[in-house]
PDB file of N, CA and C in Angstrom:
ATOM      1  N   UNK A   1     182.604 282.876  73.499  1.00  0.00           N
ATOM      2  CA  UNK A   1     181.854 281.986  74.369  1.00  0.00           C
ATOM      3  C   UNK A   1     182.173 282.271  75.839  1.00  0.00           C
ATOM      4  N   UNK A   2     183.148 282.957  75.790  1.00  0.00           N
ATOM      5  CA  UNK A   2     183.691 283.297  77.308  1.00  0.00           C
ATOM      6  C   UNK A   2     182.568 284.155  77.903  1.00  0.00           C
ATOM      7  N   UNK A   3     182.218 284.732  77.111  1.00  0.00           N
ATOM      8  CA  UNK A   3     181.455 286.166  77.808  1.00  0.00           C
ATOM      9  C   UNK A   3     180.065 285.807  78.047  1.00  0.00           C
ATOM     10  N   UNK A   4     179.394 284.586  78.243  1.00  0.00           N
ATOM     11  CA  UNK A   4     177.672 284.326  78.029  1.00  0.00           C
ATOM     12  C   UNK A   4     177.858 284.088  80.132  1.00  0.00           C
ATOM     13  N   UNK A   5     176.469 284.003  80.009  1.00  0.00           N
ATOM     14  CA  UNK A   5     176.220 283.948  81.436  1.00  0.00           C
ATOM     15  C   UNK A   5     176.235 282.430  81.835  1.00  0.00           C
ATOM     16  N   UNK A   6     176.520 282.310  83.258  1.00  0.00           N
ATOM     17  CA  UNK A   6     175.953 280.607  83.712  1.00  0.00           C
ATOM     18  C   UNK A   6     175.309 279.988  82.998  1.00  0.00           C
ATOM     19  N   UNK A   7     174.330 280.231  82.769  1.00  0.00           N
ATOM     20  CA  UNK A   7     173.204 279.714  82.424  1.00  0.00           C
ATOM     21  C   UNK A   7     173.312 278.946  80.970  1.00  0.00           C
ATOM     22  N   UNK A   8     174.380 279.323  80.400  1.00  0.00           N
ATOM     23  CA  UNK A   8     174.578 279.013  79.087  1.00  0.00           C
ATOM     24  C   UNK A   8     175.789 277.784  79.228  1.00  0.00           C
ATOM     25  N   UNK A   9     176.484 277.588  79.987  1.00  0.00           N
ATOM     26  CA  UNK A   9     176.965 276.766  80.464  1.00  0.00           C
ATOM     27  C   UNK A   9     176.876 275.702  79.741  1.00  0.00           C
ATOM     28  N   UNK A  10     175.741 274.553  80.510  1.00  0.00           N
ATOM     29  CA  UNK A  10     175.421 273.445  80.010  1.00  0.00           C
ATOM     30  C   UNK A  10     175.545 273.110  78.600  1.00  0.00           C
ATOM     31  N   UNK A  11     174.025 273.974  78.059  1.00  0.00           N
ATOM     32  CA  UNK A  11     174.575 274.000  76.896  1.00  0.00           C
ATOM     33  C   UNK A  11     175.446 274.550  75.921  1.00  0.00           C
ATOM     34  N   UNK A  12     176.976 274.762  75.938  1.00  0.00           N
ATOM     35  CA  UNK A  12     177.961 274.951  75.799  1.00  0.00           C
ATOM     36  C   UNK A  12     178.879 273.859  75.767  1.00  0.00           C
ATOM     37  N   UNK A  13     178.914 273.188  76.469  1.00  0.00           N
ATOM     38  CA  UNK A  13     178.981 271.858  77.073  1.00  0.00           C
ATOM     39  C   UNK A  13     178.465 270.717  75.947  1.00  0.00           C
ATOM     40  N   UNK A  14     177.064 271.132  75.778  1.00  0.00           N
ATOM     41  CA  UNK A  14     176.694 269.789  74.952  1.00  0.00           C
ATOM     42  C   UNK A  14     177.166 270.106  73.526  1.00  0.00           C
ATOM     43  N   UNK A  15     177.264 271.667  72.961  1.00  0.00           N
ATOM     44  CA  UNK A  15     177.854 272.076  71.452  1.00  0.00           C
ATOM     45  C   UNK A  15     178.881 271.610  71.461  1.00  0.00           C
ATOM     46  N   UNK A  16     179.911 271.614  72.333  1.00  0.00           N
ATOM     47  CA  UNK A  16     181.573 271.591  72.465  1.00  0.00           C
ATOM     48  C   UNK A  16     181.642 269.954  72.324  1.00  0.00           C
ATOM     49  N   UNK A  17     180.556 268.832  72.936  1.00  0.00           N
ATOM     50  CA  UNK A  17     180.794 267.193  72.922  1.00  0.00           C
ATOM     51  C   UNK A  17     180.087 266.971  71.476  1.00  0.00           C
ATOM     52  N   UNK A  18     179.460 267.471  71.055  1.00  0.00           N
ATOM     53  CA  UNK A  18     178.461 267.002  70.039  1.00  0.00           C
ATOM     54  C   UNK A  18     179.184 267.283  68.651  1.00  0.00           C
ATOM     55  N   UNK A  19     179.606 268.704  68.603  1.00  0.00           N
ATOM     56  CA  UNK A  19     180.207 269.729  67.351  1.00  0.00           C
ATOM     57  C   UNK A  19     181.404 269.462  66.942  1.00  0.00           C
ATOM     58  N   UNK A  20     182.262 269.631  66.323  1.00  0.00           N
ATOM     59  CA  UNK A  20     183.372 270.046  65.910  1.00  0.00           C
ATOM     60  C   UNK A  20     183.042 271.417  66.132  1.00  0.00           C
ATOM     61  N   UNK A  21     183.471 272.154  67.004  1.00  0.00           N
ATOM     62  CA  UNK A  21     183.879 273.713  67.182  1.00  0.00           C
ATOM     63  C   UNK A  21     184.750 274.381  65.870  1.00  0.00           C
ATOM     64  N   UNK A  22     185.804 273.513  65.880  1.00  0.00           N
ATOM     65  CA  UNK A  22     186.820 273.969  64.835  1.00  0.00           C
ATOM     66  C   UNK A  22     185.812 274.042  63.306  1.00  0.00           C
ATOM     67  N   UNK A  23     185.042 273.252  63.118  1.00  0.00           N
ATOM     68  CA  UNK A  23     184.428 273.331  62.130  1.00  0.00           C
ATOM     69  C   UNK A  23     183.167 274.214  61.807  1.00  0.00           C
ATOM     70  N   UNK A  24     183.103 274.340  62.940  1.00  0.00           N
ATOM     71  CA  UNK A  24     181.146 274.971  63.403  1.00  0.00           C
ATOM     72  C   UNK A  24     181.362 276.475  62.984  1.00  0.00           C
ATOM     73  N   UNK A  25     180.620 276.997  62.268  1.00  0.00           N
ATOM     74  CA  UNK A  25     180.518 277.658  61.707  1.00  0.00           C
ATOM     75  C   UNK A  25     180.162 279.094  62.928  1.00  0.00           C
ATOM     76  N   UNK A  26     180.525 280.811  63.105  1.00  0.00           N
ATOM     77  CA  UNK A  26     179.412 281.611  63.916  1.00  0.00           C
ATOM     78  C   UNK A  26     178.248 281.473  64.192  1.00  0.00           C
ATOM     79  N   UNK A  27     177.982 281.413  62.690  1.00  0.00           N
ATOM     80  CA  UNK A  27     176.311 281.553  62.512  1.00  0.00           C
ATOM     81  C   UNK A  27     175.369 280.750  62.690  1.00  0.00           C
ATOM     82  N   UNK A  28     176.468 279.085  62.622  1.00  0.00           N
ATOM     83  CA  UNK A  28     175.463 278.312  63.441  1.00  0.00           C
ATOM     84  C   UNK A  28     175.702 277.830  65.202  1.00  0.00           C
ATOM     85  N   UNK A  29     176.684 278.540  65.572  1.00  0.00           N
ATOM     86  CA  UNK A  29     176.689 278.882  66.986  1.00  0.00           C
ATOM     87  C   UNK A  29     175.945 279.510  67.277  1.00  0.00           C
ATOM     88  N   UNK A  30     175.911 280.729  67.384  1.00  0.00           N
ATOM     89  CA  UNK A  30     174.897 281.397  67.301  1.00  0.00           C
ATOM     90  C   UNK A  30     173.475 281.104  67.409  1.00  0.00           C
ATOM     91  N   UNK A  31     172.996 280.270  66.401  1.00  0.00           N
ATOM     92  CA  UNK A  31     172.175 279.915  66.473  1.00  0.00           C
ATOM     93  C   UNK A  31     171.355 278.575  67.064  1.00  0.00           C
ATOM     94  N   UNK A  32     172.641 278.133  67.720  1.00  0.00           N
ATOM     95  CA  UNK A  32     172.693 277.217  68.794  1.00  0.00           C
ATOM     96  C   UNK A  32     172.002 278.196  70.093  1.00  0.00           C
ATOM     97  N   UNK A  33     172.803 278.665  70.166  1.00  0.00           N
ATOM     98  CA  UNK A  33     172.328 279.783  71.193  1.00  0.00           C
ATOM     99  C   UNK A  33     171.592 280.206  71.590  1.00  0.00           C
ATOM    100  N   UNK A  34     170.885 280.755  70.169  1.00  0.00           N
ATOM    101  CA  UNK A  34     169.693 281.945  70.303  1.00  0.00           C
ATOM    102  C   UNK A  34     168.686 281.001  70.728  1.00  0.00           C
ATOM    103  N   UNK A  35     168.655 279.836  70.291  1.00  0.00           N
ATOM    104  CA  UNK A  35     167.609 278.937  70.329  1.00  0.00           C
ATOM    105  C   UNK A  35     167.058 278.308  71.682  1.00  0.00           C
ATOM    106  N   UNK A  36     168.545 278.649  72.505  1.00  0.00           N
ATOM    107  CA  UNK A  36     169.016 277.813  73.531  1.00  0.00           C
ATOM    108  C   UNK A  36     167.831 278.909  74.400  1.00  0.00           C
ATOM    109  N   UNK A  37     168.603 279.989  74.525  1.00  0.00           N
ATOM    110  CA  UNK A  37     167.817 281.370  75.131  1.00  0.00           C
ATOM    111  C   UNK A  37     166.453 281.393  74.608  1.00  0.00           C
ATOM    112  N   UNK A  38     165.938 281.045  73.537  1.00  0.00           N
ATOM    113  CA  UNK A  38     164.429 280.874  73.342  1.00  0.00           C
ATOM    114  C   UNK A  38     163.808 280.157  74.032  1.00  0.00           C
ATOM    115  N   UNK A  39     164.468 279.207  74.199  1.00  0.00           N
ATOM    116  CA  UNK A  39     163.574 278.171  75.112  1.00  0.00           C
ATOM    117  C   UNK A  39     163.408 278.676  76.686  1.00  0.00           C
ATOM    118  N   UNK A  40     164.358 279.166  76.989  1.00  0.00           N
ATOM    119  CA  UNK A  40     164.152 279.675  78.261  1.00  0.00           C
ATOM    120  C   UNK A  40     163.552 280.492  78.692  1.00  0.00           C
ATOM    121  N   UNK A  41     163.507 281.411  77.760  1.00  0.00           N
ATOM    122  CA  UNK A  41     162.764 282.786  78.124  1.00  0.00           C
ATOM    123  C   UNK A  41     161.055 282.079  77.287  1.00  0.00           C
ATOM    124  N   UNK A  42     160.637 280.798  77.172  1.00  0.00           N
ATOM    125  CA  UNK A  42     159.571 280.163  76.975  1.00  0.00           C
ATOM    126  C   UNK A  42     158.745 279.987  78.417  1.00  0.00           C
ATOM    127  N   UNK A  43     160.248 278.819  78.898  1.00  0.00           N
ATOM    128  CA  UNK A  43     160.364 278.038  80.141  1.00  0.00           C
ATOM    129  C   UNK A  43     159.561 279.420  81.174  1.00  0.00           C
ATOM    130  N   UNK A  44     160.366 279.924  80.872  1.00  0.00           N
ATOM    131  CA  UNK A  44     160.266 281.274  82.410  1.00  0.00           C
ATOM    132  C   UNK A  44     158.823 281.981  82.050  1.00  0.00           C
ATOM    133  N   UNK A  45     158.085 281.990  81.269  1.00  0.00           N
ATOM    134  CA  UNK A  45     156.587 282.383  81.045  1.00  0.00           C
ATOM    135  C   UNK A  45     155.797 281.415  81.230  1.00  0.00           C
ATOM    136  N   UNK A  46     156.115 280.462  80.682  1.00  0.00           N
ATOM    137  CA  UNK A  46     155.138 279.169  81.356  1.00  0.00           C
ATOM    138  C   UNK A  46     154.890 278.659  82.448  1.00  0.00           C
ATOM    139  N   UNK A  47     156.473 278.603  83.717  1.00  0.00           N
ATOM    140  CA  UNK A  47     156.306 278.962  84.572  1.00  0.00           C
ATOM    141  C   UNK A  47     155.424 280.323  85.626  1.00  0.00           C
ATOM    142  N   UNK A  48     156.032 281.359  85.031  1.00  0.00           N
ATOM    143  CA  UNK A  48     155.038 282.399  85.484  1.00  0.00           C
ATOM    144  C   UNK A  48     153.802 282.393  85.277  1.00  0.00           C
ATOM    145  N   UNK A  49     153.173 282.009  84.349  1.00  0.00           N
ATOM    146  CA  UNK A  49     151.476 281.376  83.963  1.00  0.00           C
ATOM    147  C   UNK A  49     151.554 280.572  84.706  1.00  0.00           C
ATOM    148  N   UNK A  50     151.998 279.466  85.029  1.00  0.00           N
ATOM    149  CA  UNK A  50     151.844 278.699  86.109  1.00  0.00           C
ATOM    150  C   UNK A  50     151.288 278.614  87.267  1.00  0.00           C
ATOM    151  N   UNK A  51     152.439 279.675  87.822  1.00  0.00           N
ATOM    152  CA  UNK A  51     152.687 280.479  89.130  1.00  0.00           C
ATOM    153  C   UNK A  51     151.137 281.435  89.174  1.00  0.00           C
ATOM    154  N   UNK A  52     150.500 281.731  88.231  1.00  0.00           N
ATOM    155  CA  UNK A  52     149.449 283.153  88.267  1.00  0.00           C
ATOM    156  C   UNK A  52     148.208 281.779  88.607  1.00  0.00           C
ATOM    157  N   UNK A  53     148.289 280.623  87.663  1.00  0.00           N
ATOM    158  CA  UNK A  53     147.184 280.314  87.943  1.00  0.00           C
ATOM    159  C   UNK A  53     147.069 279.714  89.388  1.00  0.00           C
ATOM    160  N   UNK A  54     147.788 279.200  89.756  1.00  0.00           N
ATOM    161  CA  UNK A  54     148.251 278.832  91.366  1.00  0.00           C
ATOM    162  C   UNK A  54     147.438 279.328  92.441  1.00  0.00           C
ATOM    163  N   UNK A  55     148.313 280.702  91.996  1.00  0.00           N
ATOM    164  CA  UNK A  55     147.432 281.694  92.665  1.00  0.00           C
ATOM    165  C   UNK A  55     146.567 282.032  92.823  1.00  0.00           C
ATOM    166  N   UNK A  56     146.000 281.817  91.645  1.00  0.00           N
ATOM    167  CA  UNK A  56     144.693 282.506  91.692  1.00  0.00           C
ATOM    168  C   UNK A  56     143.479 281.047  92.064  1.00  0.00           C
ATOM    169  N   UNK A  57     143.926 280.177  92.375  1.00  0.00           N
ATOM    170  CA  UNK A  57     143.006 278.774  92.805  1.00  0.00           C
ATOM    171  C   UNK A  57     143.115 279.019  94.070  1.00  0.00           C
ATOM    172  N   UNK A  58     144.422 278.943  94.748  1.00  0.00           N
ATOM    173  CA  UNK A  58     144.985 279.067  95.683  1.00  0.00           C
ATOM    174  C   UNK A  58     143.607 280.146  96.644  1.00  0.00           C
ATOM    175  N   UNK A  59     143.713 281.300  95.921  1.00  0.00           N
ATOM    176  CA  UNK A  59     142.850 282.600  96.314  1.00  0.00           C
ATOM    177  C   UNK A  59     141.073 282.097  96.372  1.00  0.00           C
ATOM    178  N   UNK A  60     140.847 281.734  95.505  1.00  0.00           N
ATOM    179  CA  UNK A  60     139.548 281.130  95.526  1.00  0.00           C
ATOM    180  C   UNK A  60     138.996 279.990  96.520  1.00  0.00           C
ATOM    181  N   UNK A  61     140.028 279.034  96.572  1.00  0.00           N
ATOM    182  CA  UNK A  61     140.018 278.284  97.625  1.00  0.00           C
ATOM    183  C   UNK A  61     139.515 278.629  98.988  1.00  0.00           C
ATOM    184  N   UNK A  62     140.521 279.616  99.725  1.00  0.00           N
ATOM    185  CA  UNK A  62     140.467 279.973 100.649  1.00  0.00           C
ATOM    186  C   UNK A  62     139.407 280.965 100.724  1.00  0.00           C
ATOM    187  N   UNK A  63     138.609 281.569  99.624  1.00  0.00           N
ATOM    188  CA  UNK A  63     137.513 282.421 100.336  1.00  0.00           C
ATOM    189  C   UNK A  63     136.186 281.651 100.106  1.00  0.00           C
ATOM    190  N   UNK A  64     136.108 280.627  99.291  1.00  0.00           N
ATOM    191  CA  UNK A  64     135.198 279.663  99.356  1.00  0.00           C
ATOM    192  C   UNK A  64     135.449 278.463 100.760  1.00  0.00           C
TER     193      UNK A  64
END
């Protein structure tokens, strides 16, 4: 757990208050994890769709 980035932090945080660690199995760390990073790398496309359509109103706007 030492080795994950910032970002993993938090939730690290909420496994460690919520879990028994001592009990918690790799594989469902792990899969705490992976899940954790799924969502984000969701977050960060939805945002970027976001961001495109923005733009692209944004663009229309101004030449109308």
């Amino acid at each position: 757990m030492q080795t994950l980035t910032p970002q993993f932090d938090h939730i690290l945080v909420g496994i460690e208050v919520s879990k028994d660690l001592e009990a918690m199995s790799i594989e469902e760390l792990s899969n705490s994890l992976e899940a954790h990073e799924q969502r984000l790398v969701k977050r960060k496309n939805n945002e970027k769709v976001t961001e495109h359509a923005l733009q692209a109103k944004v663009g229309q706007s101004t030449r109308g």
